[in-house]
N, C-alpha and C. Protein backbone atom coordinates (compact mmCIF):
# COMPACT_ATOMS: atom_id res chain seq x y z
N UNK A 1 148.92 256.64 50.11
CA UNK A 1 148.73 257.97 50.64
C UNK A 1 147.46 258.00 51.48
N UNK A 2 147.64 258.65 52.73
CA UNK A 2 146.64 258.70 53.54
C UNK A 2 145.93 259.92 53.06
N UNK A 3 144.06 260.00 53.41
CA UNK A 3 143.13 261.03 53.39
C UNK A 3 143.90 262.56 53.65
N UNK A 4 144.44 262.21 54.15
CA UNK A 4 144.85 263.86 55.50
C UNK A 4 146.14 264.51 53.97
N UNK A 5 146.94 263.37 53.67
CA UNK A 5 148.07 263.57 52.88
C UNK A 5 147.90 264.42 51.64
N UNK A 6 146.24 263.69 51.08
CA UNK A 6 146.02 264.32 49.85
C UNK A 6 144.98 265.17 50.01
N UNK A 7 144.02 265.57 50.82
CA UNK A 7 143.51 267.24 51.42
C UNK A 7 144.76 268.11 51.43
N UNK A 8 146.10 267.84 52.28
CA UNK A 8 146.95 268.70 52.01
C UNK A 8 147.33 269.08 50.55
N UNK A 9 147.63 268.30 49.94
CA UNK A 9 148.58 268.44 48.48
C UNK A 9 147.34 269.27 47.54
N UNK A 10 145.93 268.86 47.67
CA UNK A 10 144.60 269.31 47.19
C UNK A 10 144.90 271.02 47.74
N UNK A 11 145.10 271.38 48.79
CA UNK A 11 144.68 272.70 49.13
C UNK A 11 146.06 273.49 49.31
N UNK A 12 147.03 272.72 49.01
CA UNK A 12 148.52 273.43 48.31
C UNK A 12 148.33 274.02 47.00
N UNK A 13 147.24 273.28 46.11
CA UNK A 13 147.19 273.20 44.92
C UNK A 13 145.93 274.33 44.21
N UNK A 14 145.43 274.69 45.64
CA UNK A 14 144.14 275.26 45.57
C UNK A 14 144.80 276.63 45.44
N UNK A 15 146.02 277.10 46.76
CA UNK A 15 146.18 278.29 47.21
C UNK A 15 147.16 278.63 46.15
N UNK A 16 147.73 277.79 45.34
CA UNK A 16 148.96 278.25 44.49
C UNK A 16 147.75 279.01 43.71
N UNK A 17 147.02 278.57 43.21
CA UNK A 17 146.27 278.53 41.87
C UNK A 17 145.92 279.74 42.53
N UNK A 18 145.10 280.28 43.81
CA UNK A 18 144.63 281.30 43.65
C UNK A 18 145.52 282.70 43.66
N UNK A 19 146.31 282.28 44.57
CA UNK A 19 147.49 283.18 44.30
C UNK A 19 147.98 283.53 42.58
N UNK A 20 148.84 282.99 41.88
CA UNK A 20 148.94 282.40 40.67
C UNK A 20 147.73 283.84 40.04
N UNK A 21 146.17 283.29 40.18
CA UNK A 21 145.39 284.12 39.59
C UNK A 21 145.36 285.28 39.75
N UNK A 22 145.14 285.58 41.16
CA UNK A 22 145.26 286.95 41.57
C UNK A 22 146.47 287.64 41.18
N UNK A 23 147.98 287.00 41.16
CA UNK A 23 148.51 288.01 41.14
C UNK A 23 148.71 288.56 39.04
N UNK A 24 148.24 287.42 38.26
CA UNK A 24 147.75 287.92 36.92
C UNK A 24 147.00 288.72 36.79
N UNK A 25 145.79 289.03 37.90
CA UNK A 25 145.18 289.99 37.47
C UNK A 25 145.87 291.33 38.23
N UNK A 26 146.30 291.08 39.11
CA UNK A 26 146.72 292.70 39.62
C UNK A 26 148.02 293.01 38.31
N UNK A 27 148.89 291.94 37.62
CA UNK A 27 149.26 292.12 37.22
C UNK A 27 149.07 293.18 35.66
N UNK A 28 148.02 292.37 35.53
CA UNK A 28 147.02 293.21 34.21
C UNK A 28 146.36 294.80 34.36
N UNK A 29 145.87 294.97 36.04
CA UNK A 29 145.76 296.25 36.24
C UNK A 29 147.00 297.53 36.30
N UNK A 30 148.04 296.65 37.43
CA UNK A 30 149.01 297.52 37.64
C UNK A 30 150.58 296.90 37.37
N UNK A 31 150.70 297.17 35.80
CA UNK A 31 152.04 296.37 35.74
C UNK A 31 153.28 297.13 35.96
N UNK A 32 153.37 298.13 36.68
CA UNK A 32 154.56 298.56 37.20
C UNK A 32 154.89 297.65 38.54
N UNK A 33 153.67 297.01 38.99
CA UNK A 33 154.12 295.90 39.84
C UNK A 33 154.56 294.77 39.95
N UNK A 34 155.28 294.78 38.86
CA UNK A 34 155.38 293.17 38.12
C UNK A 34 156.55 292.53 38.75
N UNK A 35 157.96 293.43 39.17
CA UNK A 35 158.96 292.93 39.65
C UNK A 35 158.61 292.47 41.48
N UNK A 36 157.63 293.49 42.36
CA UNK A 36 157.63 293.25 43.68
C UNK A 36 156.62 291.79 43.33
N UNK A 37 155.56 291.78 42.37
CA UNK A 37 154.70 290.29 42.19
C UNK A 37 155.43 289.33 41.78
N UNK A 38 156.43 289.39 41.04
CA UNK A 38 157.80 288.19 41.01
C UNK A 38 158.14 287.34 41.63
N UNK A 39 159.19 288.57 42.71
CA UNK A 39 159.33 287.65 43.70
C UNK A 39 159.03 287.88 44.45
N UNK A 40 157.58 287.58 45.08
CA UNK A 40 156.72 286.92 45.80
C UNK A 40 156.18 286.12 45.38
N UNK A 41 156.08 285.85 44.40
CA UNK A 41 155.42 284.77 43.72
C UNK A 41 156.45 283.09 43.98
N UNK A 42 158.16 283.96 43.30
CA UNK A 42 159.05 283.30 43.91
C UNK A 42 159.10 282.67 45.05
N UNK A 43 159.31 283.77 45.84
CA UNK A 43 159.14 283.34 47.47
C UNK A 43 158.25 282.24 47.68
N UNK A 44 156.87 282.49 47.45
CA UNK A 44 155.86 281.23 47.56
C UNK A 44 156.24 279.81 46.92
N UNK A 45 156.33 280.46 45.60
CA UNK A 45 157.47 278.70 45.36
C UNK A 45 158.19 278.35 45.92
N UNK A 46 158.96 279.00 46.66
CA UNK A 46 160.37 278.64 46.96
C UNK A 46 159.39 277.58 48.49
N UNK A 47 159.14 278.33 48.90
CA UNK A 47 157.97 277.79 50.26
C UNK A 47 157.50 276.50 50.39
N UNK A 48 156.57 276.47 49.01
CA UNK A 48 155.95 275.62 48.86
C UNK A 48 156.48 274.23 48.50
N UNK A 49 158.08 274.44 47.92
CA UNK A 49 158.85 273.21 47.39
C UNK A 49 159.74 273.03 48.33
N UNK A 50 159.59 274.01 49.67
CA UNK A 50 160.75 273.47 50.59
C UNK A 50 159.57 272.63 51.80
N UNK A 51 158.30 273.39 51.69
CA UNK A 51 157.59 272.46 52.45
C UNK A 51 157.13 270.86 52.17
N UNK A 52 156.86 270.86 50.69
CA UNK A 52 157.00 269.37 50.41
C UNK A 52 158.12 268.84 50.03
N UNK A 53 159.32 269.78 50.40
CA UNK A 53 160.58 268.34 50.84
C UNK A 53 160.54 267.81 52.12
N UNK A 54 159.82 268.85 52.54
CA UNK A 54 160.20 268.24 54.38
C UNK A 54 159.33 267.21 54.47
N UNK A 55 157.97 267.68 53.87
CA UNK A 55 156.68 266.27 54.16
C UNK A 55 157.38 264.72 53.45
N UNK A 56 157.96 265.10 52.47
CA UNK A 56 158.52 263.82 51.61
C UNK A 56 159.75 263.18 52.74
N UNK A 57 160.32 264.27 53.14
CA UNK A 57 161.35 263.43 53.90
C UNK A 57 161.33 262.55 55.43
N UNK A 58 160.21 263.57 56.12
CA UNK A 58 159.53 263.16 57.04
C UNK A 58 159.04 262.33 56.95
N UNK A 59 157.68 261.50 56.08
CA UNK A 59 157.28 260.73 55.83
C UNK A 59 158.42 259.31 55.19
N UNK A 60 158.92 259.45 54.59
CA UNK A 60 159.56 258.52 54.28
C UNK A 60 160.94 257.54 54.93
């Protein structure tokens, strides 16, 4: 794995997490928001595992 490869996967890993946090805590303030923080949360997964198929497939 090249430098560049694992800064990416590092700051994939950064933004999940902060996301991830933040939306626990809005969750804790306002949990009538729990279904629209779902799926978006979803969504971002969904994102994030279709973007490292493409890097995996591209690369390989």
């Amino acid at each position: 794995m090249t430098l560049t490869m694992l800064l990416l996967i590092l700051l994939l890993f950064i933004v999940t997490l902060l996301v991830g946090v933040g939306a626990l805590v809005l969750l804790r303030h306002q949990p009538a928001w729990s279904v629209p923080v779902t799926g978006a949360l979803a969504v971002m997964m969904l994102m994030a595992t279709v973007t490292g198929l493409l890097v995996a497939v591209t690369r390989s």
